[in-house]
Protein backbone atom coordinates (compact mmCIF):
# COMPACT_ATOMS: atom_id res chain seq x y z
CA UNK A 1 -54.75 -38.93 27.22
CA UNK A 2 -58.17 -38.78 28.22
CA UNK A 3 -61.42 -39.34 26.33
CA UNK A 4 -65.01 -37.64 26.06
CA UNK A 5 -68.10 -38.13 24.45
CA UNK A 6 -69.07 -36.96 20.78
CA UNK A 7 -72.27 -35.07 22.48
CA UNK A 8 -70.24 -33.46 25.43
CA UNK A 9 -71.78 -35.46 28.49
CA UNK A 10 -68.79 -37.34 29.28
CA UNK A 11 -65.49 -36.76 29.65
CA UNK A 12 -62.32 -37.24 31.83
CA UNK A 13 -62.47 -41.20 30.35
CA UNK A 14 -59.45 -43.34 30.29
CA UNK A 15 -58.10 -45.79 27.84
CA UNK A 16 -59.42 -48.60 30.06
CA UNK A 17 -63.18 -46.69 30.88
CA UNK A 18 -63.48 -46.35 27.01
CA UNK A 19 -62.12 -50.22 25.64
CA UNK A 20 -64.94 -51.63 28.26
CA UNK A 21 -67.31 -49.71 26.87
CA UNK A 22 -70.09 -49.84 23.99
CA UNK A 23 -71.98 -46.43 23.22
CA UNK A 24 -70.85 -43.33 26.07
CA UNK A 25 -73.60 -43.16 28.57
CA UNK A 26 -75.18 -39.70 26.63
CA UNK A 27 -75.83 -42.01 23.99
CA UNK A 28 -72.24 -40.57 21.73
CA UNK A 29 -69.31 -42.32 20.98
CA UNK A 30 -66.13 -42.04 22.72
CA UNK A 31 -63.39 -39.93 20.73
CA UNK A 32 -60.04 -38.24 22.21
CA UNK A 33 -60.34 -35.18 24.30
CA UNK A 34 -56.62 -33.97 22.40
CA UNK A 35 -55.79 -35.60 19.19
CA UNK A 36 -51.72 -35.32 18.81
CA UNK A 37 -50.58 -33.54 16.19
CA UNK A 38 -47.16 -35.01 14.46
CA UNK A 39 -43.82 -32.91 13.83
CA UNK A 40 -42.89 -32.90 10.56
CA UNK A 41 -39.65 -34.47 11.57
CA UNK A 42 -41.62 -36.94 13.40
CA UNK A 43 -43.57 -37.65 10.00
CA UNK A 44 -40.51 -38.64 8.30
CA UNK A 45 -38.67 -40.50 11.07
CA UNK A 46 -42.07 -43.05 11.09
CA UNK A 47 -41.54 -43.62 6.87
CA UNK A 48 -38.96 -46.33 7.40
CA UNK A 49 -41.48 -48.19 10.33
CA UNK A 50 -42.78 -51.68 9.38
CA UNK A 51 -46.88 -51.56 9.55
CA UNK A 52 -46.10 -53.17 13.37
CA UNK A 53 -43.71 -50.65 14.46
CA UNK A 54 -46.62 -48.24 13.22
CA UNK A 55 -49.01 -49.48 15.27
CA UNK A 56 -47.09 -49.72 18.31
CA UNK A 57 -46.25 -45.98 17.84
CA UNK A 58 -49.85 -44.86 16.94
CA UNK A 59 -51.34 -46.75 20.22
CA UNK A 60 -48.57 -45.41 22.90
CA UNK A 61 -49.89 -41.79 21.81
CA UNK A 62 -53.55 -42.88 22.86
CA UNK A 63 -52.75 -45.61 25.58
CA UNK A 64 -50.48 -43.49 28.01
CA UNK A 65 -48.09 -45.67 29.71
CA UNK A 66 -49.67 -45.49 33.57
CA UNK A 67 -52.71 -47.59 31.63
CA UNK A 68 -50.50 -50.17 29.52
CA UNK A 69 -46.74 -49.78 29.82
CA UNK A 70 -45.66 -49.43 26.85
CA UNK A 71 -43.34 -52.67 26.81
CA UNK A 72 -45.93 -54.64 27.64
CA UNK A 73 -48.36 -52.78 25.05
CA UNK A 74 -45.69 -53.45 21.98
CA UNK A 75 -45.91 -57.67 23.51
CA UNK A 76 -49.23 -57.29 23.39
CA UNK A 77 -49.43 -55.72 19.44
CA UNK A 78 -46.94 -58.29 18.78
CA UNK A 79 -48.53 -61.11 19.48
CA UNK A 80 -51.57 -59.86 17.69
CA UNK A 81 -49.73 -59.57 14.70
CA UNK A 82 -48.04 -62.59 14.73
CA UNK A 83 -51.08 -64.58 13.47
CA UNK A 84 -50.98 -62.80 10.21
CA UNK A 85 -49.95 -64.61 6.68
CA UNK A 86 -47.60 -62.29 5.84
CA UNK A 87 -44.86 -60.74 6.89
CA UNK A 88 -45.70 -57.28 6.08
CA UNK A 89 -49.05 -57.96 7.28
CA UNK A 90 -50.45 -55.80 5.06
CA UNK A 91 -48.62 -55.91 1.78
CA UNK A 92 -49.00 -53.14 -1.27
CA UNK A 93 -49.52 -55.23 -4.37
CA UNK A 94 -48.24 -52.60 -7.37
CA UNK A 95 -50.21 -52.94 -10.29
CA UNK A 96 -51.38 -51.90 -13.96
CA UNK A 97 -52.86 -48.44 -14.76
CA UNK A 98 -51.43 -46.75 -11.46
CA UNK A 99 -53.04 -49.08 -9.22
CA UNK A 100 -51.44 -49.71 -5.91
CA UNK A 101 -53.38 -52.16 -3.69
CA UNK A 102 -53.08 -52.40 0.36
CA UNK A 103 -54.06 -55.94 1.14
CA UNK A 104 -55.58 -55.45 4.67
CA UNK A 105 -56.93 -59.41 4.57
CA UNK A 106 -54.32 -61.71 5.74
CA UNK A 107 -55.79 -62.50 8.95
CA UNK A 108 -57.55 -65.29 10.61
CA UNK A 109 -60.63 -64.32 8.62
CA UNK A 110 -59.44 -62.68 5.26
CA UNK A 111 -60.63 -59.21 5.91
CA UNK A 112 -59.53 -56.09 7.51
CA UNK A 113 -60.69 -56.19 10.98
CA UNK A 114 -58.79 -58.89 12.04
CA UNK A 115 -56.08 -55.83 12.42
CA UNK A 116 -57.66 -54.12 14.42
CA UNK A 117 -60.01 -56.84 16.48
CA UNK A 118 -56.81 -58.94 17.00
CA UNK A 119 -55.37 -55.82 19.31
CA UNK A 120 -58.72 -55.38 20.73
CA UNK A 121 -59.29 -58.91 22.08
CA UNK A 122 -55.50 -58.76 23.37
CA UNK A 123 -55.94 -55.45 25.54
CA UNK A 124 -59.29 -56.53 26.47
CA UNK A 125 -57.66 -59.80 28.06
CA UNK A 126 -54.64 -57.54 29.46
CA UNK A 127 -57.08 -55.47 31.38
CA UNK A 128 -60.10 -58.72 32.41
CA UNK A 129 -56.73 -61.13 33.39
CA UNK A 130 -55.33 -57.88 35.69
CA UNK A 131 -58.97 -57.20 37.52
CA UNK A 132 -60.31 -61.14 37.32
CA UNK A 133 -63.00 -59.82 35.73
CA UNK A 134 -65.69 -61.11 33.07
CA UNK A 135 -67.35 -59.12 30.60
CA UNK A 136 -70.21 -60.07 27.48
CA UNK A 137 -69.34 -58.63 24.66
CA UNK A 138 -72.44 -57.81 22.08
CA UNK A 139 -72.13 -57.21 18.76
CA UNK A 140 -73.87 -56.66 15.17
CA UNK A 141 -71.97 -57.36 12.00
CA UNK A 142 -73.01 -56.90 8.57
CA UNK A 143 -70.39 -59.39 7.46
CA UNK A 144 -66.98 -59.11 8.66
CA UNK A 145 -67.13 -57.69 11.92
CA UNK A 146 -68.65 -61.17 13.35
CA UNK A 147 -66.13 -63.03 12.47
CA UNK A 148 -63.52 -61.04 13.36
CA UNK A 149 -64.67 -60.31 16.86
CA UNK A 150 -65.14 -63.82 17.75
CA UNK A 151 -61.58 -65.04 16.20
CA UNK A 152 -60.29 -62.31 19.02
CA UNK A 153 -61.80 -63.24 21.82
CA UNK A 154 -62.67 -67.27 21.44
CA UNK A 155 -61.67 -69.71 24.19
CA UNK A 156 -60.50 -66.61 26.66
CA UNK A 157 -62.52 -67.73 29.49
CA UNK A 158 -63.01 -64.32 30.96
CA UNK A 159 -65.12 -63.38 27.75
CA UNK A 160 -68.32 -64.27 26.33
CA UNK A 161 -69.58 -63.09 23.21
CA UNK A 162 -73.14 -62.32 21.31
CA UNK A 163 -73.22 -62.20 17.79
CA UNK A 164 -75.93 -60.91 15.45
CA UNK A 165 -75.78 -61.34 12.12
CA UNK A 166 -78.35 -60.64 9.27
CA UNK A 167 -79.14 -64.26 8.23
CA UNK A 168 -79.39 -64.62 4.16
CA UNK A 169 -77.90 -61.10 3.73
CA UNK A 170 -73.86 -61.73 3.99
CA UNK A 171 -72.18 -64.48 1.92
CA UNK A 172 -72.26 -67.92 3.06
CA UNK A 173 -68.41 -68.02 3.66
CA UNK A 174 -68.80 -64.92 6.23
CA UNK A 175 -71.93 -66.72 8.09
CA UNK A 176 -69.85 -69.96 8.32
CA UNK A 177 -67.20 -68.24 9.56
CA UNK A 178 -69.32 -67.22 12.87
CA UNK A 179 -71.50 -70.44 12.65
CA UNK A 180 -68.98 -72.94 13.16
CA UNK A 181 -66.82 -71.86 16.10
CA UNK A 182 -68.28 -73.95 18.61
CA UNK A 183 -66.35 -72.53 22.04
CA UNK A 184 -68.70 -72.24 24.90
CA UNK A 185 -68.00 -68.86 24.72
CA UNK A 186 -69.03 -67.73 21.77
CA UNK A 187 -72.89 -67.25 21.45
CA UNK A 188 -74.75 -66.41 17.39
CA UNK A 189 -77.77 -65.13 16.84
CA UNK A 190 -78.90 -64.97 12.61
CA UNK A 191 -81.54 -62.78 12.34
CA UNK A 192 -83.80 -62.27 9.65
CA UNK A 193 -83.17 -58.92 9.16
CA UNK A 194 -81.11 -56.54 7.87
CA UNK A 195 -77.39 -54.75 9.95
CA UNK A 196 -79.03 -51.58 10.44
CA UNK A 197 -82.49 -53.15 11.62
CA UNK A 198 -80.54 -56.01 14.26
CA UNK A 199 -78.50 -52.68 15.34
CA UNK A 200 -81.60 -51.61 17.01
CA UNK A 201 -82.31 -53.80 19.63
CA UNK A 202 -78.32 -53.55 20.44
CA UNK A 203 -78.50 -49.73 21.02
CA UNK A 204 -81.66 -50.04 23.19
CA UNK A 205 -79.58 -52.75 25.23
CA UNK A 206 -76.39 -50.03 25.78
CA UNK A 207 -78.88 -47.30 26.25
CA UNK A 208 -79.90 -49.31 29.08
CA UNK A 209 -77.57 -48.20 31.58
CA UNK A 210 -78.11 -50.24 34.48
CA UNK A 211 -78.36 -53.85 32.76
CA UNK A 212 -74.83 -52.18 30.60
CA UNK A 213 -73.11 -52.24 34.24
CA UNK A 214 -74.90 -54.87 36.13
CA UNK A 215 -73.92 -57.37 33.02
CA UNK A 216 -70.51 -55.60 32.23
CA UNK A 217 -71.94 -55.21 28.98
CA UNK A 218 -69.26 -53.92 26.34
CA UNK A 219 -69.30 -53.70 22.35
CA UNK A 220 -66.24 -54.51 19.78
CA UNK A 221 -68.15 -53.22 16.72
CA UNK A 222 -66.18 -49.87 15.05
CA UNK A 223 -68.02 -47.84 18.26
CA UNK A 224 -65.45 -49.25 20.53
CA UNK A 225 -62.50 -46.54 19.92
CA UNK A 226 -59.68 -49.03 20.41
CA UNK A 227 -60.87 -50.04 16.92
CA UNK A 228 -60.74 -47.06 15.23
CA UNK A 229 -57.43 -46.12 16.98
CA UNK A 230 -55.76 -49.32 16.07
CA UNK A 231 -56.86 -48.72 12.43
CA UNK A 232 -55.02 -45.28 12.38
CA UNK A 233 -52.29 -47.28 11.50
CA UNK A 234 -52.98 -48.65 8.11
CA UNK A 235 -53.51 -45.38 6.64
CA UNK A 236 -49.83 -44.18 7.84
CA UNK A 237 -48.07 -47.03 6.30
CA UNK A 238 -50.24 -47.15 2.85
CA UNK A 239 -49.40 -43.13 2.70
CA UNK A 240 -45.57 -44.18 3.26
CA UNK A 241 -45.68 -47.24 0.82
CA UNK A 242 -47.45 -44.90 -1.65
CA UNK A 243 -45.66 -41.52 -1.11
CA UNK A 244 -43.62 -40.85 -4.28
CA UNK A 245 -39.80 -41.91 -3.21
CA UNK A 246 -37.71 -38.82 -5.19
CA UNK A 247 -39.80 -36.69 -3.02
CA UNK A 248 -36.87 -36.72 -0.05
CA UNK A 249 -37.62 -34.05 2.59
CA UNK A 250 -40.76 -33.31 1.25
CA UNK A 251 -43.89 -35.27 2.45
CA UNK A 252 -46.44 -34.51 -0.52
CA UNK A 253 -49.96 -35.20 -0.52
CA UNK A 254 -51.19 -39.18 -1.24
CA UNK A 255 -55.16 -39.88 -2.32
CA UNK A 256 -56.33 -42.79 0.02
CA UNK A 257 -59.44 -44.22 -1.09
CA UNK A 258 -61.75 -45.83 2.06
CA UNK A 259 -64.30 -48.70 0.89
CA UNK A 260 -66.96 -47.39 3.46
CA UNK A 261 -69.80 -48.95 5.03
CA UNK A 262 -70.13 -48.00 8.54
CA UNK A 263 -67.15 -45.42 8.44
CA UNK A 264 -65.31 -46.72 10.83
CA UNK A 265 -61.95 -47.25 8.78
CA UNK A 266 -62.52 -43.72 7.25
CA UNK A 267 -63.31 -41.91 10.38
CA UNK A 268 -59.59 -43.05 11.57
CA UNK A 269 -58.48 -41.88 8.04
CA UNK A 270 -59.50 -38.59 9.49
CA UNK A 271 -58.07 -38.88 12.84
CA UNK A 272 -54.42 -39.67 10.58
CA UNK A 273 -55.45 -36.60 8.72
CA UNK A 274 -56.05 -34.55 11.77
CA UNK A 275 -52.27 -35.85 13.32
CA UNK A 276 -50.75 -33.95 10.57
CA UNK A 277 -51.20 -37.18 7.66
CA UNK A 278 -50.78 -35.39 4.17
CA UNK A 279 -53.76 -37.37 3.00
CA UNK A 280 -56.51 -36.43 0.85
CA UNK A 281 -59.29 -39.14 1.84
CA UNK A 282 -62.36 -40.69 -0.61
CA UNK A 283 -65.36 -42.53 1.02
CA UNK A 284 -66.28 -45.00 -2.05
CA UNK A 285 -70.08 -46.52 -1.13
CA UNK A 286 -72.22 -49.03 -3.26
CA UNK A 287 -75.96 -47.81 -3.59
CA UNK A 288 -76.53 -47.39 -0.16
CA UNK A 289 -74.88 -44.18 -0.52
CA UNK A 290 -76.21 -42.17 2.78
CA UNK A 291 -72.34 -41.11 3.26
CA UNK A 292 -71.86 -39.93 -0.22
CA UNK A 293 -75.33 -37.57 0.08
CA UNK A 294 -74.25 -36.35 3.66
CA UNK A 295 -70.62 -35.14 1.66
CA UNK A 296 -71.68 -34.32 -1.69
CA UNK A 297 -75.28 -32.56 -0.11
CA UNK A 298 -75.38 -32.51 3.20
CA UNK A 299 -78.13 -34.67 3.48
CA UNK A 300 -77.33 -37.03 6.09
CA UNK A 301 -81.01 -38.85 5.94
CA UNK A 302 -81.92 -42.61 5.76
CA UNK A 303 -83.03 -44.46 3.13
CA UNK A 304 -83.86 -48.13 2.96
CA UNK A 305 -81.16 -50.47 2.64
CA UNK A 306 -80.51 -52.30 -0.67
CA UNK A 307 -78.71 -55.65 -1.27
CA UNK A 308 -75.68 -55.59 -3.09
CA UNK A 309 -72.64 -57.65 -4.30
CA UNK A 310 -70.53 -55.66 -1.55
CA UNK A 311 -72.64 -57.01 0.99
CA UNK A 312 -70.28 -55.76 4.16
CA UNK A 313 -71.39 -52.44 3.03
CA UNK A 314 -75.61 -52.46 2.84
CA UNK A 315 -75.36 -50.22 5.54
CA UNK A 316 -77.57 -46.66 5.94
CA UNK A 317 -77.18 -45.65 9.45
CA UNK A 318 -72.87 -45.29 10.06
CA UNK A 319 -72.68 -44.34 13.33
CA UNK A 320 -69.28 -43.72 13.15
CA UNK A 321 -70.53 -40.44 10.56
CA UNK A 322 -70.91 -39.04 14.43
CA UNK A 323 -67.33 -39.81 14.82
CA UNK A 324 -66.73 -37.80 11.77
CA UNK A 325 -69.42 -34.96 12.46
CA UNK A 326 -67.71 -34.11 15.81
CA UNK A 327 -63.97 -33.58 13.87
CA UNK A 328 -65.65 -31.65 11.47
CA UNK A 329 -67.69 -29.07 13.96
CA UNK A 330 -64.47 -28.55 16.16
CA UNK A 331 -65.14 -30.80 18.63
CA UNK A 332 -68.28 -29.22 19.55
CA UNK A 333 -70.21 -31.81 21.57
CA UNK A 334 -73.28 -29.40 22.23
CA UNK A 335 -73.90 -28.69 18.07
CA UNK A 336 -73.57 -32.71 17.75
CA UNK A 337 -75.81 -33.64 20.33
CA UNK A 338 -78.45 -31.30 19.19
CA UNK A 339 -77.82 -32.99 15.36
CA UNK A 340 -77.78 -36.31 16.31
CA UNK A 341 -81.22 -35.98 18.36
CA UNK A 342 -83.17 -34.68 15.21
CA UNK A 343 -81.59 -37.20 13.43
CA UNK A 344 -82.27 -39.85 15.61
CA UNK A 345 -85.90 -38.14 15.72
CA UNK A 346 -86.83 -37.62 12.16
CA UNK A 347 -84.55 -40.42 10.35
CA UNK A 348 -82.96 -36.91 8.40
CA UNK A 349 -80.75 -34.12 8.80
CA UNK A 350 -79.80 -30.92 6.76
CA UNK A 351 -76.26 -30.45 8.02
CA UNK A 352 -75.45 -26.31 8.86
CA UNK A 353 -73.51 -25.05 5.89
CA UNK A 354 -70.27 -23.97 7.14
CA UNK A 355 -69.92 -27.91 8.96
CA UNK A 356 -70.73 -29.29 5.23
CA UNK A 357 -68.21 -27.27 4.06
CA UNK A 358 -65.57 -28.74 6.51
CA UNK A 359 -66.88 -31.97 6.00
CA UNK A 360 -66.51 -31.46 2.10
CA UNK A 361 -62.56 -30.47 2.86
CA UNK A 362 -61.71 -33.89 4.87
CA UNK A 363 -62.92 -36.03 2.06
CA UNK A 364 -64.58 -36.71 -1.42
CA UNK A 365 -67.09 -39.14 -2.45
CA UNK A 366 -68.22 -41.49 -4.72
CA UNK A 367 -71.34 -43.95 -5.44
CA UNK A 368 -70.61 -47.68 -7.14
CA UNK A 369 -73.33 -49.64 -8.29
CA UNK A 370 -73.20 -53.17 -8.98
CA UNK A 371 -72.23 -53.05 -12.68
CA UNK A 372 -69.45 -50.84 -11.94
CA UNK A 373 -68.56 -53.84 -9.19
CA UNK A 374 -68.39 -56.58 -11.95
CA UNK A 375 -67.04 -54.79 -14.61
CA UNK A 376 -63.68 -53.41 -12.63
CA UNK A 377 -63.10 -56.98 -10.75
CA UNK A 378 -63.17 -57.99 -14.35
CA UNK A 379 -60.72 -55.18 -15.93
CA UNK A 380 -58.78 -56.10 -12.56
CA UNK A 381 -58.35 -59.97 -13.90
CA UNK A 382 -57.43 -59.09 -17.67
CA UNK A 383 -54.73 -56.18 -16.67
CA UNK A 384 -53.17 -58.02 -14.30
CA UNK A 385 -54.71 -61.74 -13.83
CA UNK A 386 -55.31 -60.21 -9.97
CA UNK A 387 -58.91 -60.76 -8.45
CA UNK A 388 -60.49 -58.27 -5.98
CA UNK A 389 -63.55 -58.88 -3.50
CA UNK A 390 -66.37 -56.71 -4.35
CA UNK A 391 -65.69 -53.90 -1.37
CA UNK A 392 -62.12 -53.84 -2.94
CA UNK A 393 -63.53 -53.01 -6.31
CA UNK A 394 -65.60 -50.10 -5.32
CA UNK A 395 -62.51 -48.56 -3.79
CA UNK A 396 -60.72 -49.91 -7.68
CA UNK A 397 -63.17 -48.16 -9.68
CA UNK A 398 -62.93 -44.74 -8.52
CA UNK A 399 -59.34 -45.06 -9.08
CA UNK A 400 -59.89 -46.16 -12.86
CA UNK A 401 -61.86 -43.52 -13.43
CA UNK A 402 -59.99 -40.64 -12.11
CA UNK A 403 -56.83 -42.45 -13.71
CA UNK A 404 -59.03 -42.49 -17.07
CA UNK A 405 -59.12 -38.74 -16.71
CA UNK A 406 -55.24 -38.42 -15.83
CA UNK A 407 -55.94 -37.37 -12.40
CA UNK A 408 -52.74 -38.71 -11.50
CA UNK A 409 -51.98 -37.91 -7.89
CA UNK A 410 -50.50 -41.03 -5.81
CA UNK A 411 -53.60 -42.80 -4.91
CA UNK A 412 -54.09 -46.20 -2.15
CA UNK A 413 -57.26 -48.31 -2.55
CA UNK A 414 -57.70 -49.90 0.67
CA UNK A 415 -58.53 -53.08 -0.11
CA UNK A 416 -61.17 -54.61 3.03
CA UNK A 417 -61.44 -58.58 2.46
CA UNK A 418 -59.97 -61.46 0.09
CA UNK A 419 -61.81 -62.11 -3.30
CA UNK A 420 -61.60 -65.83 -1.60
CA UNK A 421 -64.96 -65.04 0.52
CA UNK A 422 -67.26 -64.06 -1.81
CA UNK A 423 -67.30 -66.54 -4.63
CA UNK A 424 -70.19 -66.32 -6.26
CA UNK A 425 -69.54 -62.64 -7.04
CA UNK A 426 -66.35 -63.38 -8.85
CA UNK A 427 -68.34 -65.98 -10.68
CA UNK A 428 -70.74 -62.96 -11.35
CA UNK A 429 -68.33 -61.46 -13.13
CA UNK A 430 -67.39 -64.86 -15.08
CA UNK A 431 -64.20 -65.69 -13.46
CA UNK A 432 -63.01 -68.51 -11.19
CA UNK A 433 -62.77 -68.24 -7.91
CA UNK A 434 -59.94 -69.09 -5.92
CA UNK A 435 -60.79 -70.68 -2.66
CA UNK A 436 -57.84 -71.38 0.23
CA UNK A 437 -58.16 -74.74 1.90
CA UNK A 438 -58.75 -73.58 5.22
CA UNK A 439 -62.46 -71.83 3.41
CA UNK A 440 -63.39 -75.00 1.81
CA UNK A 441 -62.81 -76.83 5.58
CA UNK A 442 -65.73 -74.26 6.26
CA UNK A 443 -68.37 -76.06 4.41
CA UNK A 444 -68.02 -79.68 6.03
CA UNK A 445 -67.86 -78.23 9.62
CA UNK A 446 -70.80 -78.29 12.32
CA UNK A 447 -72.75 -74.67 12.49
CA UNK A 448 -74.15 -73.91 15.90
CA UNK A 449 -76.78 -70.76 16.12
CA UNK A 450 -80.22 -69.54 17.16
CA UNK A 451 -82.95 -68.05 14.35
CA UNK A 452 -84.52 -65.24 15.37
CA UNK A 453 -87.66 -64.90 13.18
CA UNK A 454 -88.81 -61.43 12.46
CA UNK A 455 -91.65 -61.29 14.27
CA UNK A 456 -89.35 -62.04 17.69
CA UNK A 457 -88.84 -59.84 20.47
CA UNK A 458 -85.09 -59.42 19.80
CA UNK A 459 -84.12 -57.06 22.41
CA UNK A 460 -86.38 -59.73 25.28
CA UNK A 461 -84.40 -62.67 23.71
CA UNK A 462 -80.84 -60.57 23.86
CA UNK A 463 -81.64 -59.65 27.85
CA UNK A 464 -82.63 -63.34 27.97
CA UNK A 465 -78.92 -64.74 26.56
CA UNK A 466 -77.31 -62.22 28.49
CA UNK A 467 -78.80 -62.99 32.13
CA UNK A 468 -78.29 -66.73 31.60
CA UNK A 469 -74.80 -66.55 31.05
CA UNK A 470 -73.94 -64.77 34.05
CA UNK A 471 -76.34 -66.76 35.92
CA UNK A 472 -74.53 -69.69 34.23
CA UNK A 473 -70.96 -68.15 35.91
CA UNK A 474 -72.65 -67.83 39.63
């Protein structure tokens, strides 16, 4: 297995090229040169695989076993996993009106990349522990991502890592959770600004070549493929816990429904789909709906970003809609490249007809606003006394209303984080929140992290940080 860029000027990668890497050095994101398509006997061998026996499976078809061997890759899975609260790791909860529930937030940081960011950080020290090597790892969270990152990677001495996040703009829970870890390796940045504006000064940074391989600069955001590739996964086992049972031999179509911000989680929805997964995929935004217009219109074009209650998601610029682009168009790396340099150029793209018509057959769509938010965490409560974070409740209300019509197909709702960070939205919709110990330790512990005001040179003060740590290592 070997990977290339989305824009066509790299390729011949391996597993190991691509986990050290941020952005591919053409400025595209690294995706799979072959994507392995399942036997259908294959597809019903993996239905009786626990979610870690999944994930162990979906990584030895992208990690070939001359890069990781593949006992040592299921150790290394395994003792990723083994931090989780539950045993399933991610449990279905089965509820009223057709609702079935995947519960990707029992992790170190109740929300769903701890799945995949708990692999990461393990191959990442596999690979730094092998070479005695050190890397920086920069990243840019809009939430969750920060937190999640830094759980993975904290204390490993061979690791430091950078971590913007848009101060004032994510729940006080999520800052805290990046605020208070206090290892020397772990370096915060809040910056008074919003994801998609402290993005910028990150992609100048990895477009920067030389200071990307002088520093061994890396990213663990959703452009790092080992993310999306360890989040593969999820949608296998949600399709097998929601696949109708007196179906037998068959394996019949299940609706997954992706809570999407930066599309990330849905663009390995699509890779699942692309392996042979009989799943029919939904992208479910809030207002900042630039992934809805690029599938319902075609109009991948920014907008400015809006606060909302599902504030993981106040997101206009996915890059991983590159990811998605490139699966759509065939793998054509020359059409995406020309595409994504307009885009990058103008701020807006028209995309060709016959690629938004592909696009349209991988996936539907659907735009939540904040009412719709409140109002289905509160039908959620009075059906079944069962509270959902916001990002879980714009995935919920699509499914109430196509259930409303008696669109009944088997549906998932992903569900991305625990109701338990964001408080004052349940409260919002006049219910009480419900607030694990280890959340309310949050608020009495020490925060440690640098303001950077608006007016700041933020990619100077990034080079800065970055240059004084490894000077700090000589």
């Amino acid at each position: 297995m070997k990977y290339t860029s989305t824009r066509g000027g790299v390729s011949d990668v391996d597993f190991e090229g691509v986990l050290f890497s941020g952005f591919a050095p053409d400025g595209g994101l690294f995706v799979p040169e072959d994507i392995p398509k399942l036997e259908k006997e294959t597809l019903k061998t993996w239905k009786s695989l626990s979610y870690k026996e999944l994930v162990k499976e979906v990584c030895s078809l992208f990690i070939p076993p001359e890069v990781i061997p593949r006992n040592e890759l299921n150790g290394l899975i395994e003792k990723a996993l083994n931090r989780f609260r539950h045993k399933n790791v991610i449990p279905v909860s089965r509820l009223k009106s057709g609702l079935n529930v995947l519960e990707m937030w029992h992790g170190a940081t109740h929300a769903f990349k701890d799945l995949a960011m708990s692999c990461v950080g393990q191959f990442l020290d596999y690979f730094l522990k092998k070479k005695n090597r050190h890397v920086n790892i920069l990243v840019g969270t809009s939430g969750d991502t920060g937190s999640a990152a830094i759980e993975s990677v904290r204390g490993i001495p061979n690791i430091d890592i950078i971590v913007l996040l848009p101060h004032g703009r994510c729940t006080e829970i999520q800052e805290r959770q990046m605020t208070t870890v206090i290892e020397d390796n772990v370096h915060v940045f809040a910056v008074d600004g919003t994801s998609d504006e402290l993005d910028e000064p990150i992609k100048k940074l990895f477009r920067d070549t030389n200071f990307v391989k002088k520093h061994n600069l890396m990213s663990t955001n959703s452009v790092n493929w080992a993310r999306v590739m360890v989040q593969i996964a999820h949608f296998f086992y949600g399709y097998y816990q929601c696949a109708p049972t007196e179906s037998n031999d068959m394996l019949p179509l299940v609706e997954i429904v992706v809570p999407t911000g930066g599309a990330g989680n849905i663009t390995a929805g699509c890779i699942a789909q692309k392996m042979g997964l009989p799943i029919q995929l939904v992208a479910v935004v809030n207002s900042n709906d630039i992934i809805h217009r690029t599938i319902q219109h075609g109009d991948f074009s920014l907008a400015d970003t809006q606060m909302t209650w599902a504030s993981a998601m106040d997101i206009q610029e996915p890059y991983n809609m590159e990811r998605i682009l490139w699966l759509a168009a065939d793998s054509d790396g020359v059409k995406i490249k020309e595409m994504m340099n307009e885009f990058n150029e103008k701020k807006m793209l028209k995309l060709p007809h016959e690629l938004h018509l592909r696009l349209l057959g991988m996936m539907n769509s659907c735009s939540v606003t904040d009412d719709n938010i409140l109002q289905t965490i509160r039908r959620c409560w009075e059906e079944n006394q069962y509270l959902l974070c916001p990002h879980s409740a714009v995935a919920v209300f699509y499914h109430y209303q196509q259930f409303s019509s008696n669109q009944n197909l088997p549906r998932c709702c992903l569900a991305p984080a625990s109701a338990a960070k964001f408080p004052d939205v349940v409260l919002r919709a006049n219910l009480v929140p419900e607030i694990p110990q280890e959340i309310e330790a949050l608020m009495k512990k020490e925060t440690r992290s640098t303001f950077l005001k608006r007016q700041d040179d933020w990619e100077k003060i990034l080079r800065g940080k970055i240059e004084d740590i490894e000077q700090k290592r000589i």
